[in-house]
Protein backbone atom coordinates (compact mmCIF):
# COMPACT_ATOMS: atom_id res chain seq x y z
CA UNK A 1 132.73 -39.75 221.94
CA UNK A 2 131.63 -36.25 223.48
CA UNK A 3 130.69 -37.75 226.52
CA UNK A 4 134.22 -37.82 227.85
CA UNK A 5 136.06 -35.66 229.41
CA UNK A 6 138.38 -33.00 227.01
CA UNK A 7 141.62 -34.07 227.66
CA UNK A 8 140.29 -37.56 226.71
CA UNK A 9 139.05 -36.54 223.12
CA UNK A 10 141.82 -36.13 221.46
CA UNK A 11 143.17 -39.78 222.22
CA UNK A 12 139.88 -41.25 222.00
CA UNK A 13 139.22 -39.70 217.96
CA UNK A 14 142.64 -40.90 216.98
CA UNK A 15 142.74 -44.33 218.64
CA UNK A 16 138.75 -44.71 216.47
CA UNK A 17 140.34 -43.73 213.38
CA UNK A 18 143.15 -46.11 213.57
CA UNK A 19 140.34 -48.83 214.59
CA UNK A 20 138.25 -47.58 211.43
CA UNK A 21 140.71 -47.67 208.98
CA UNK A 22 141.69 -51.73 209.76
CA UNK A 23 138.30 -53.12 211.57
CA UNK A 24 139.30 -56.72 211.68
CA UNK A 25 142.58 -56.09 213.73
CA UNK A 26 140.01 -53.69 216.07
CA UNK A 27 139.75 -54.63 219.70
CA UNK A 28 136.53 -52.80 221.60
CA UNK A 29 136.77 -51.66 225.36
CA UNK A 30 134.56 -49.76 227.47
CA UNK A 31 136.49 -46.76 229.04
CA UNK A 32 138.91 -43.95 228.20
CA UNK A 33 142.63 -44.64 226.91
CA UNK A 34 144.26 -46.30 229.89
CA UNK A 35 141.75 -47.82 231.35
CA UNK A 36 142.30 -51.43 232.87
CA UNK A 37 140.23 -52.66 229.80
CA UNK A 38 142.80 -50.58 227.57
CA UNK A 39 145.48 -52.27 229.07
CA UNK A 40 143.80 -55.81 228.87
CA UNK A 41 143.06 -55.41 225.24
CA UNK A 42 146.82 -54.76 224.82
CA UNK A 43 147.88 -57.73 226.81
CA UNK A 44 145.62 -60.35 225.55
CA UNK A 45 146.32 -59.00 221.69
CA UNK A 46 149.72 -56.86 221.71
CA UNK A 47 148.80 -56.02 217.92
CA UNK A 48 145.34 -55.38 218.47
CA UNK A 49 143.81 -52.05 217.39
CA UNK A 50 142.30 -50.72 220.66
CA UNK A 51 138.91 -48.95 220.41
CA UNK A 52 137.72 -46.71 223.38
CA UNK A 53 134.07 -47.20 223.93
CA UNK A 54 132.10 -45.28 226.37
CA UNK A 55 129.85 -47.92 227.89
CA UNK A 56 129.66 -51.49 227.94
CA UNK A 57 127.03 -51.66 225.56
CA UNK A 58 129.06 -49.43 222.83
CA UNK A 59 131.53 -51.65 222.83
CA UNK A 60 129.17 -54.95 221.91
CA UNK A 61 127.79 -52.44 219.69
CA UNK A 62 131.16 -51.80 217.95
CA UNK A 63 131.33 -55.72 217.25
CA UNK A 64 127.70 -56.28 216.16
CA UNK A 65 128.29 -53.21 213.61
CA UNK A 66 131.52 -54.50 211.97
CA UNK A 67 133.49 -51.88 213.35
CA UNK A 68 135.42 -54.11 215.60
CA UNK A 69 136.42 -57.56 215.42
CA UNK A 70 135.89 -58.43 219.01
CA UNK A 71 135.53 -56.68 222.24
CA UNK A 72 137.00 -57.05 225.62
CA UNK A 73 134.72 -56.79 228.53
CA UNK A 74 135.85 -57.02 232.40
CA UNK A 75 133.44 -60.20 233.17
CA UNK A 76 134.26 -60.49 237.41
CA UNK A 77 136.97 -59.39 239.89
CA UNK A 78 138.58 -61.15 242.57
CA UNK A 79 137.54 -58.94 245.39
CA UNK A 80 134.57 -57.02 244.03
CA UNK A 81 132.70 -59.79 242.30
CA UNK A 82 130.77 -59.57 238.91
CA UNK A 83 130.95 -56.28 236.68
CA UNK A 84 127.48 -54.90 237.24
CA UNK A 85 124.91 -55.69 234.11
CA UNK A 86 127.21 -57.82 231.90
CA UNK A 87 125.21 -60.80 233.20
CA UNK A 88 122.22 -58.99 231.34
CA UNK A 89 124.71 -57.42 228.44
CA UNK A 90 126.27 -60.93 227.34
CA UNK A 91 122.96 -62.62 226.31
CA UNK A 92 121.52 -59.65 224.60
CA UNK A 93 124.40 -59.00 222.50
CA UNK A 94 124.08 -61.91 220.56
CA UNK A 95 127.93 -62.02 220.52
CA UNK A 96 129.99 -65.45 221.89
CA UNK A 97 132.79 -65.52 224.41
CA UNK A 98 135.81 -66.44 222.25
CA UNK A 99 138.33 -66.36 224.84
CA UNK A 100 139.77 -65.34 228.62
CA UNK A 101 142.09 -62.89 229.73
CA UNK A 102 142.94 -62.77 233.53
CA UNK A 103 144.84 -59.63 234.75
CA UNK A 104 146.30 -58.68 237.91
CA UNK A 105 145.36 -54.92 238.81
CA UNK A 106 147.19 -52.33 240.28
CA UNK A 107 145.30 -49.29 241.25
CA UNK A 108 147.13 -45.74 241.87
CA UNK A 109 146.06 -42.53 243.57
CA UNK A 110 146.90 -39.61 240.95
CA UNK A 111 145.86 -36.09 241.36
CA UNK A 112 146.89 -32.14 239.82
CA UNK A 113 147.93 -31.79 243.36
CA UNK A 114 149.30 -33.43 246.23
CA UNK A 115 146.59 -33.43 248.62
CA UNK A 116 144.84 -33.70 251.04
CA UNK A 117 142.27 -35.04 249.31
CA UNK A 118 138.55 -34.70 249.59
CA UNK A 119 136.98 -37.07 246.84
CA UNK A 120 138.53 -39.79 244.48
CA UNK A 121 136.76 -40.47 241.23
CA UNK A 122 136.96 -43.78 239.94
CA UNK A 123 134.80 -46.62 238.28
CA UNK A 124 132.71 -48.74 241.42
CA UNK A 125 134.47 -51.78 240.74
CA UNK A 126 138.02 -50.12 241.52
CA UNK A 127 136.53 -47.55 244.32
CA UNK A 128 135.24 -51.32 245.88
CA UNK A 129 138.54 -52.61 245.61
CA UNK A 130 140.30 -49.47 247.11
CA UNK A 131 137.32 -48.62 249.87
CA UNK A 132 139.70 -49.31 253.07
CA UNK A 133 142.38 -47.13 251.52
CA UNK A 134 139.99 -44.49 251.23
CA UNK A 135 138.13 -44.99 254.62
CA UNK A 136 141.36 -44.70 256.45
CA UNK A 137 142.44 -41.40 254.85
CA UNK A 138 138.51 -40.16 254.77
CA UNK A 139 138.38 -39.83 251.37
CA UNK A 140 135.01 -39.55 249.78
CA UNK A 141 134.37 -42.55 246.79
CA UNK A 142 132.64 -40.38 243.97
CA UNK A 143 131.61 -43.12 240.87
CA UNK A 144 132.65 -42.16 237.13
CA UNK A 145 132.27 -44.02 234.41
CA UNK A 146 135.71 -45.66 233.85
CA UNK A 147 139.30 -45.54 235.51
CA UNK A 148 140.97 -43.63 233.15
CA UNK A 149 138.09 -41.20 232.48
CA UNK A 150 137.52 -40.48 235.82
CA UNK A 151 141.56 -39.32 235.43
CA UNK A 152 140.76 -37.21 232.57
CA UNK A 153 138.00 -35.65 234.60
CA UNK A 154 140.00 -34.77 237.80
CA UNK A 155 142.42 -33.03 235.01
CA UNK A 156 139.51 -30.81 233.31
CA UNK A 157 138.50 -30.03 236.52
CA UNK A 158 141.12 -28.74 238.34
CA UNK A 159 139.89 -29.18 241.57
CA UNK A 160 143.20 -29.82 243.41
CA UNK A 161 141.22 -31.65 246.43
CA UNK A 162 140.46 -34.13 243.95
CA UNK A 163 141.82 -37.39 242.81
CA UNK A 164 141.40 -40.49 240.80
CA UNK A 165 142.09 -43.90 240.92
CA UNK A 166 143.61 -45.24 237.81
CA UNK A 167 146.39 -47.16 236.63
CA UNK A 168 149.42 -45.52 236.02
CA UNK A 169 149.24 -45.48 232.48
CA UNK A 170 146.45 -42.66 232.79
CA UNK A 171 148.54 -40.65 234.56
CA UNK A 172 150.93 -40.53 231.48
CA UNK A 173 148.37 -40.16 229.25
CA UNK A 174 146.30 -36.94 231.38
CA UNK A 175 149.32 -35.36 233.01
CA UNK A 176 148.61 -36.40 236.82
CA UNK A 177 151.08 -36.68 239.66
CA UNK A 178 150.86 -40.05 240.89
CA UNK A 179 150.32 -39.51 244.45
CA UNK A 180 150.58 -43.74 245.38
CA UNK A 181 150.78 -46.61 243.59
CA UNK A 182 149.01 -49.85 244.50
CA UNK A 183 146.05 -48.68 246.76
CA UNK A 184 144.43 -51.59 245.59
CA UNK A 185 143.21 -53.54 249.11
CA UNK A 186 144.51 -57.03 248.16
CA UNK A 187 147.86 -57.49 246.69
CA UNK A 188 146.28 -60.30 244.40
CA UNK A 189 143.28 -58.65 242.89
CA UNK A 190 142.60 -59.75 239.61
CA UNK A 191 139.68 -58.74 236.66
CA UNK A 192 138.48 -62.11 234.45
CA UNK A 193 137.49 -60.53 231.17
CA UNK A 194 136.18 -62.20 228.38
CA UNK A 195 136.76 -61.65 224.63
CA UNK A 196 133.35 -61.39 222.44
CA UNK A 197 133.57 -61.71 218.88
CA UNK A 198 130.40 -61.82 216.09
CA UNK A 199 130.76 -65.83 215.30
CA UNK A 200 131.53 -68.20 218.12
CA UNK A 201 134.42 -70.71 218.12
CA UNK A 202 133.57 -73.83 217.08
CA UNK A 203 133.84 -76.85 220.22
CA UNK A 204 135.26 -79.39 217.86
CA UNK A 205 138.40 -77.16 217.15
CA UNK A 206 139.16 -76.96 221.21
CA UNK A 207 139.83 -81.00 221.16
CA UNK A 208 142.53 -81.92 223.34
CA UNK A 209 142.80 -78.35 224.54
CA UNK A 210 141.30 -77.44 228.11
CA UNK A 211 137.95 -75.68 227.02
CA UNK A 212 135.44 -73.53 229.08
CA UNK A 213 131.60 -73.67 228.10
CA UNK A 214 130.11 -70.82 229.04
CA UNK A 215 125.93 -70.77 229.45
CA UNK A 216 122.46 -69.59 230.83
CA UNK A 217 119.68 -71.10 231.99
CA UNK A 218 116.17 -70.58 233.64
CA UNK A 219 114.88 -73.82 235.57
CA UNK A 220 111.16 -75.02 235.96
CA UNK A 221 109.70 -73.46 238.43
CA UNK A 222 109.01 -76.68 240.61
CA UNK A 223 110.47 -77.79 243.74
CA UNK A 224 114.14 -79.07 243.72
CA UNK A 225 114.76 -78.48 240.12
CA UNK A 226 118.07 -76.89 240.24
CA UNK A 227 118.95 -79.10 242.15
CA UNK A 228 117.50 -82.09 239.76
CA UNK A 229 119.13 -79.62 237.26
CA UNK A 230 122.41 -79.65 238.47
CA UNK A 231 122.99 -83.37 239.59
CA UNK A 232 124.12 -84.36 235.61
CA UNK A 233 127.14 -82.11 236.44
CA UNK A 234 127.95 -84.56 239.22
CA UNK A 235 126.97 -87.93 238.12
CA UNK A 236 129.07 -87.31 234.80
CA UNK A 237 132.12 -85.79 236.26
CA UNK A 238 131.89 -82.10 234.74
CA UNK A 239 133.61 -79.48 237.10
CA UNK A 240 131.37 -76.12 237.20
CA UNK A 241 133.57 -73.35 238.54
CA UNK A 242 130.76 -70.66 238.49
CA UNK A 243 127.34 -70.49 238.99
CA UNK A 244 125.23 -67.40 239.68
CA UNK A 245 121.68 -66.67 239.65
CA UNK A 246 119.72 -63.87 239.06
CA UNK A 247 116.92 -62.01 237.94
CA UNK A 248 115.43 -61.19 234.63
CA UNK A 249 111.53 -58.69 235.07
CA UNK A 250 109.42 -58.39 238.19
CA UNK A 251 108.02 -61.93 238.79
CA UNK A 252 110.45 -62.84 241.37
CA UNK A 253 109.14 -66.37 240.31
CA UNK A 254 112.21 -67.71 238.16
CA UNK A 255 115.35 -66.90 238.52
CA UNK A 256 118.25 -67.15 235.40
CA UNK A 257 121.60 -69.16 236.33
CA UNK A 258 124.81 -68.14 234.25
CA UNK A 259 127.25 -71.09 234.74
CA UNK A 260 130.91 -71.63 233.38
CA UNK A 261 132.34 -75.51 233.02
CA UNK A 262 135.46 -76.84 231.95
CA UNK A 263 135.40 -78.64 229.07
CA UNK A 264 133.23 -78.45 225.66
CA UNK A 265 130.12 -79.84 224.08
CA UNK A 266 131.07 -83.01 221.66
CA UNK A 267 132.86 -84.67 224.90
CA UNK A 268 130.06 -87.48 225.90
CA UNK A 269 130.44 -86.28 229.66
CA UNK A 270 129.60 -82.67 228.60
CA UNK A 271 126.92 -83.81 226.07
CA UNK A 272 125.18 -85.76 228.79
CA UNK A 273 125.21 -83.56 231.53
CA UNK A 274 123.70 -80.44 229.22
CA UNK A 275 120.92 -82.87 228.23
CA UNK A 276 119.72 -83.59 231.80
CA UNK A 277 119.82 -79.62 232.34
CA UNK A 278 117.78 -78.62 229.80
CA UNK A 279 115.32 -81.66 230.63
CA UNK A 280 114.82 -79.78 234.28
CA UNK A 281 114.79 -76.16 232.01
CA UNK A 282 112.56 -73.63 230.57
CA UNK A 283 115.90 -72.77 228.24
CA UNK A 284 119.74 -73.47 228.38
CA UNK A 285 121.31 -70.86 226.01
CA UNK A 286 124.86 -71.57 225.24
CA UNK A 287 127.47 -68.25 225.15
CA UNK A 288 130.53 -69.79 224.23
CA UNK A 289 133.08 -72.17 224.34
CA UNK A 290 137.06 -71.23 224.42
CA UNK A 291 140.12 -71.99 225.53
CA UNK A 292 140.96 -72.06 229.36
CA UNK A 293 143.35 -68.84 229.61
CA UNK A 294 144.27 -70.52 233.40
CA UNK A 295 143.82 -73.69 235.00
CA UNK A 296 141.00 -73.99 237.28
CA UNK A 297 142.76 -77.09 239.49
């Protein structure tokens, strides 16, 4: 908890004491109170208990420890691309995806004072998703951990040449001026998260729902196998909306695929294209299946 900012801790210990005192209605983000994740938690569970986390891997720590029911955890973003090191986060947790929340973000310019402006604190993901705002005004991107954080910083700071980008909400909560609202680049930028609980959701109850299966994978390391890998996706109709690779130690020899599909294991179509990937695989490690929070047509 110390390692945010003041004005933060006083929020922070109450909103973990409310969490404490009823775990299994206890919702885990990564970030200060009013953070985007804040706000997500609240939107995807209205009577969720929100519990501020300071880094990603707090929060799956909050879930594997019992002192959280689930977590939410900002997965990709329309314009910036995948959260850094969830890719690597998700498998080690040992948690399962459970479900999807999208949300549309809106990203304002708060500050003690009202400017010029120097720097702007904020988390990467929403200084990559503001960075021609800030070019065009010469405004120096400084990375902090979190949205609202890097609010509660620019507040214990005092430095009037300084501001954060947040949304509004951690304005409220720090006592900033909000200088502009949506600095955001793209009028439709929107974070995927995905909801991680301790036991995953069993495939057979999705039936007749639209269903996301959620997996990694690390192919042979022979000529054409991903693409050998790959062809029971096509030759049994399953649509795969995602696939990225990357890489796991210093071999630069095999690279690890995570890949989301729409629909679940126990329909034959699914069943039969996951057996002709793992017969081109070292491993195919399932995450999670769960209901589709948007169509992907």
């Amino acid at each position: 908890m110390h390692s945010y900012p003041e004005p933060a801790l006083d929020l922070v210990a109450r909103m973990t004491e409310a969490a404490a005192a009823d775990p299994s209605r206890a919702a885990a983000f990564q970030g200060a109170p009013g953070c985007n994740s804040h706000r997500a938690a609240l939107e995807h569970d209205p009577d969720c208990l929100p519990l501020p986390c300071f880094s990603f891997e707090d929060a799956l720590d909050a879930v594997k420890d019992g002192r959280a029911d689930r977590a939410i955890i900002p997965i990709e973003n329309s314009q910036h691309g995948r959260v850094a090191d969830i890719h690597f986060l998700l498998p080690e947790s040992g948690l399962s995806i459970v479900g999807e929340h999208f949300m549309g973000i809106e990203h304002a310019l708060m500050a003690l004072g009202e400017g010029p402006f120097s720097a702007a604190y904020s988390h990467p993901q929403a200084l990559g998703q503001s960075r021609h705002y800030l070019r065009a005004r010469g405004i120096v991107p400084m990375a902090y951990a979190d949205t609202a954080g890097a609010a509660a910083f620019v507040r214990e700071q005092g430095d009037a040449e300084a501001c954060a980008i947040a949304p509004k909400l951690a304005a409220e909560l720090y006592g900033l001026r909000i200088i502009e609202e949506n600095v955001e680049d793209a009028a439709d930028n929107t974070t995927r998260f995905v909801v991680l609980s301790r036991e995953p959701l069993d495939p057979f109850a999705l039936k007749g729902e639209q269903a996301m299966t959620t997996f990694i994978f690390e192919v042979k390391n022979i000529p054409a196998a991903l693409y050998k890998a790959l062809g029971g996706f096509a030759t049994n109709g399953v649509n795969m909306t995602k696939l990225e690779s990357y890489q796991i130690g210093a071999s630069f020899a095999a690279t690890t695929f995570y890949a989301d599909i729409e629909g679940a294991p126990g329909e034959s179509r699914i069943d039969m294209a996951l057996q002709e990937l793992a017969f081109h695989c070292k491993y195919v490690r399932p995450l999670g299946t769960y209901r589709q929070a948007r169509s992907r047509g």
